[in-house]
Each structure stands twice: as C-alpha cells, then as structure tokens.
Protein backbone atom coordinates (compact mmCIF):
# COMPACT_ATOMS: atom_id res chain seq x y z
CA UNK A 1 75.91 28.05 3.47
CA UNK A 2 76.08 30.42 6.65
CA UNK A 3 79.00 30.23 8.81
CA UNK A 4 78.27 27.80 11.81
CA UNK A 5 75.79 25.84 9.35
CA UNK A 6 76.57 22.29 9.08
CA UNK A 7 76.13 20.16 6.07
CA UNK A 8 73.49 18.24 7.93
CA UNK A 9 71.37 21.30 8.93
CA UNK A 10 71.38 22.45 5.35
CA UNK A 11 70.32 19.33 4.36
CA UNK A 12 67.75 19.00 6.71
CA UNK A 13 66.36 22.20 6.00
CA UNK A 14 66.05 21.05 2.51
CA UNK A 15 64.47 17.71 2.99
CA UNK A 16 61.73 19.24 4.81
CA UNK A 17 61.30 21.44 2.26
CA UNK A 18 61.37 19.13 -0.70
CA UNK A 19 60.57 15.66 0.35
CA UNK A 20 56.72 15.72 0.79
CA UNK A 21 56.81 16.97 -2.70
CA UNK A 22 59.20 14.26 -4.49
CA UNK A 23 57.58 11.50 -2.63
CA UNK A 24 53.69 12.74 -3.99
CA UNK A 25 55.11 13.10 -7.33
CA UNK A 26 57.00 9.85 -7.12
CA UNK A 27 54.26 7.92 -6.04
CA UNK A 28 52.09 9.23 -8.32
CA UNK A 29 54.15 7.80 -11.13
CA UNK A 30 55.27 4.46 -10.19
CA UNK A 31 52.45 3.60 -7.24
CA UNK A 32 52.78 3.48 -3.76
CA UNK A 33 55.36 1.12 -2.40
CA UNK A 34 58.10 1.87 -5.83
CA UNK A 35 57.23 5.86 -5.23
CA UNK A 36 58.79 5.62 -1.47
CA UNK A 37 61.40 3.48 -2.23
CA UNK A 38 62.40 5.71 -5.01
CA UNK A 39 61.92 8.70 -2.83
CA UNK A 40 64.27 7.45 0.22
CA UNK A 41 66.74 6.58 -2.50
CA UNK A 42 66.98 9.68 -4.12
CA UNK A 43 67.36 11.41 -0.82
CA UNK A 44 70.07 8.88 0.00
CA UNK A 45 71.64 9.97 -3.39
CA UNK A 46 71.04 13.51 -2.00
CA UNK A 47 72.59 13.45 1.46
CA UNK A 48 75.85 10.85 0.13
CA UNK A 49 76.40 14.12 -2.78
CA UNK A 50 75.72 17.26 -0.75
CA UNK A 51 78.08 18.86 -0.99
CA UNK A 52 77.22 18.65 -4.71
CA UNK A 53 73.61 18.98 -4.91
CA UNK A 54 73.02 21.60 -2.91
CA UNK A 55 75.20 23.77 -5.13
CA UNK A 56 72.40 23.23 -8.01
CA UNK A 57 69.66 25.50 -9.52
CA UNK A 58 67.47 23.10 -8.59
CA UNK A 59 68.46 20.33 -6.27
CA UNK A 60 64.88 19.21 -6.07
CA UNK A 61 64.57 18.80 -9.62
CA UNK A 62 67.96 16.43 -10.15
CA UNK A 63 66.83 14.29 -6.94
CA UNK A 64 63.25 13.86 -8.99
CA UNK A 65 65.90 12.72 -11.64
CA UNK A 66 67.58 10.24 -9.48
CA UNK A 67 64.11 9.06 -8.37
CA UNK A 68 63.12 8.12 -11.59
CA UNK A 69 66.34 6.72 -12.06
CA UNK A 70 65.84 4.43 -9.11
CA UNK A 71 62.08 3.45 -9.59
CA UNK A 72 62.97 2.44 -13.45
CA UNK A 73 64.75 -0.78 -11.29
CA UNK A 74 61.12 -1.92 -10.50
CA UNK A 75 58.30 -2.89 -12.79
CA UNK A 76 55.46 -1.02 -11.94
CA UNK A 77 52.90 -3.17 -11.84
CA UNK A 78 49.08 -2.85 -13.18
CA UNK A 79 46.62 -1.68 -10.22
CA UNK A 80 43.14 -1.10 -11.54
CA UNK A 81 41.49 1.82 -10.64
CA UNK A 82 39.49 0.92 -6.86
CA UNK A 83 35.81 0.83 -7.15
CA UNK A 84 32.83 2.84 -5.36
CA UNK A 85 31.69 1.10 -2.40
CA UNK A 86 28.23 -0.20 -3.05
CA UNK A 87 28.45 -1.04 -7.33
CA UNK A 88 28.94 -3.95 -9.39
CA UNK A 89 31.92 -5.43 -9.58
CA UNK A 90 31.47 -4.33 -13.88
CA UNK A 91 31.34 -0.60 -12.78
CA UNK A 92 34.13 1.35 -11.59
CA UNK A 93 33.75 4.99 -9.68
CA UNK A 94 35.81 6.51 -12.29
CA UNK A 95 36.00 6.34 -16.07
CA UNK A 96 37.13 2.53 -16.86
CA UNK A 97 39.79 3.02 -19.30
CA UNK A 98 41.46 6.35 -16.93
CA UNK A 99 43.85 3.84 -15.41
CA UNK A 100 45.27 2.44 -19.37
CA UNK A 101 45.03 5.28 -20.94
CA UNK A 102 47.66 7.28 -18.44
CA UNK A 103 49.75 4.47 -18.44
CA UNK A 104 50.17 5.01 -22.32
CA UNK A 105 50.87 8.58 -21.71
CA UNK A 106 54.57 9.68 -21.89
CA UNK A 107 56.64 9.55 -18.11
CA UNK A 108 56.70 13.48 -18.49
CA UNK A 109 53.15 13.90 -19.95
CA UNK A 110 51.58 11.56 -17.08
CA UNK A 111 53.04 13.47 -14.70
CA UNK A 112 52.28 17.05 -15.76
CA UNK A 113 48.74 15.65 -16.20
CA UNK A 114 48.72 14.43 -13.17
CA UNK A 115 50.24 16.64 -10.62
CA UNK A 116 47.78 19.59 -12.63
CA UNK A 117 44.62 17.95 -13.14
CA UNK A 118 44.84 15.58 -10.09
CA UNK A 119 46.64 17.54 -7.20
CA UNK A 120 46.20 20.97 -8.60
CA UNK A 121 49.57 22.05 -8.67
CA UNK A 122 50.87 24.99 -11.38
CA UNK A 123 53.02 24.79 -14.01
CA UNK A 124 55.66 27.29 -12.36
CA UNK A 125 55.55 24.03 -9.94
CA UNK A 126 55.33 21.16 -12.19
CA UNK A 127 58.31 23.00 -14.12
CA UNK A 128 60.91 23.79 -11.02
CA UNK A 129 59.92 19.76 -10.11
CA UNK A 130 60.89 18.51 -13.54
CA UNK A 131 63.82 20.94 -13.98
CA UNK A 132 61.75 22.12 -17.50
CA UNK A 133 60.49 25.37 -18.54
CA UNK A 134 57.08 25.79 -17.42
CA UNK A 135 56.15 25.73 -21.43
CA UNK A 136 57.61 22.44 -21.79
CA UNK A 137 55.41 21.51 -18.57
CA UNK A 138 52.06 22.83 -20.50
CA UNK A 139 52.89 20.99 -23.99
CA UNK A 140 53.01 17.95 -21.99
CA UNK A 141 50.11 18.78 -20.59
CA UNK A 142 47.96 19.41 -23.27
CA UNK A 143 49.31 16.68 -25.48
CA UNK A 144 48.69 14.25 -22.34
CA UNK A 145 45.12 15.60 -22.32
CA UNK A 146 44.81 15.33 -26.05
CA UNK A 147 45.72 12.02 -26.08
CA UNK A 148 43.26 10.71 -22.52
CA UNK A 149 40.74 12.49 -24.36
CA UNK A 150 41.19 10.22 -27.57
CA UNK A 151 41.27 7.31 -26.09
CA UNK A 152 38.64 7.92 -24.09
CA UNK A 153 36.57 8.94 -26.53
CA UNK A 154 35.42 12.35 -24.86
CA UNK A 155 34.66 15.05 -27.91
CA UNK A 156 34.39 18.14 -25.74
CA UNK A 157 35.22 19.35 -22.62
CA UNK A 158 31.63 21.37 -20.87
C-alpha cells in the first residue's frame, strides 16, 4: 500500500476491479438472486478482513471461495432453461436436457465450462478466478464437456 493510501481506497480500487467478475461467475453458478447475495457477502467478508486479503496472491480468488461458501447456505433451486418466443410450450430454444446435464457437472467443472464456452473467458482467467492452475482449469473443462456431451448424446463435435 502507498503512503497516504487508505485501507478504503485500496479496497475500492479492488472492488472495481474484481467485483463485476465474482458476481458473473457467481451468478452463473447458483442463479441470479443466490449469485448477488453471495457476491455482496463475500465482499463483506473482503472489506471486514482487509487488512488480510489484500495481502494474498490472489484476493479475488479466496473471495470466489467465500462466495461459494456463502451461496452453499441456499438451495439453488431448478430454473428450466427459458424458451424462444413464438414455439410450443414442448420445444425449448436450446438443447432440452443443457439445463440437467450442467447441474450434474462438478461445482468446478460447471464453472470452467461455463465461464469458457458461455462467456468466452480463458483459462489464464478461469484459473486466477478459481485460485487453480490453468491445467487444472482445462481438465475440468474437458471432462465437463465429456460428460454434457454423453448425456446429451452428441457423438462429434463439426
């Protein structure tokens, strides 16, 4: 910390750095209204143990920790995938089985998948986020795509 920089600026400076980031990820995982809770709590966690945190190798990562830590108190429930405006109510706009078949995927392999299919982040990313090396990130990642692809019943990728 630079002289003449308070505890609050540093942390400021960090939350606009990191929250955006732990809140997608978060609500990615556990759905909209757990992800934010969990997201405000961690950075609660984060401003009551500055003085700690920011000290870390990667604060962002822990405070994804404590995220998941908080969200775990809430059952996430089942929301079925929405459907294209315009089709039966039998058809949905995306494979019907997507939405099961990620929630049988690991915590860690849903959200490599995830964040890297769906948002298009890296694994450098995905791996400072989850505090992993960015090998662990693409094991999870292919075993998470192994298994959609199983259960989904899709034999090659074109």
């Amino acid at each position: 910390m630079a002289v003449g920089t308070s505890l609050r600026e540093t942390f400021t400076e960090f939350m606009i750095e990191a929250e955006p980031r732990l809140r997608r990820t978060l609500v990615s995982l556990y759905g909209p209204e757990v992800g934010r809770e969990s997201t405000a709590d961690a950075l609660a966690y984060g401003w009551e143990h500055w003085s700690k945190v920011k000290e870390m190798d990667n604060a962002a990562g822990y405070l994804f920790r404590v995220g998941q830590s908080k969200a775990k108190k809430h059952r996430r429930p089942e929301v079925p995938l929405p459907k294209e405006p315009g089709t039966p109510d039998r058809e949905h706009w995306a494979e019907p089985g997507l939405d099961h078949a990620l929630t049988d995927l690991s915590d860690h392999q849903r959200t490599s998948v995830l964040l890297i299919h769906g948002f298009g982040w890296t694994y450098e990313e995905v791996s400072q986020l989850m505090g992993v090396t960015r090998s662990t990130v693409q094991r999870h990642t292919e075993r998470g795509m192994t298994k959609l692809r199983k259960a989904l019943e899709v034999h090659s990728v074109a």
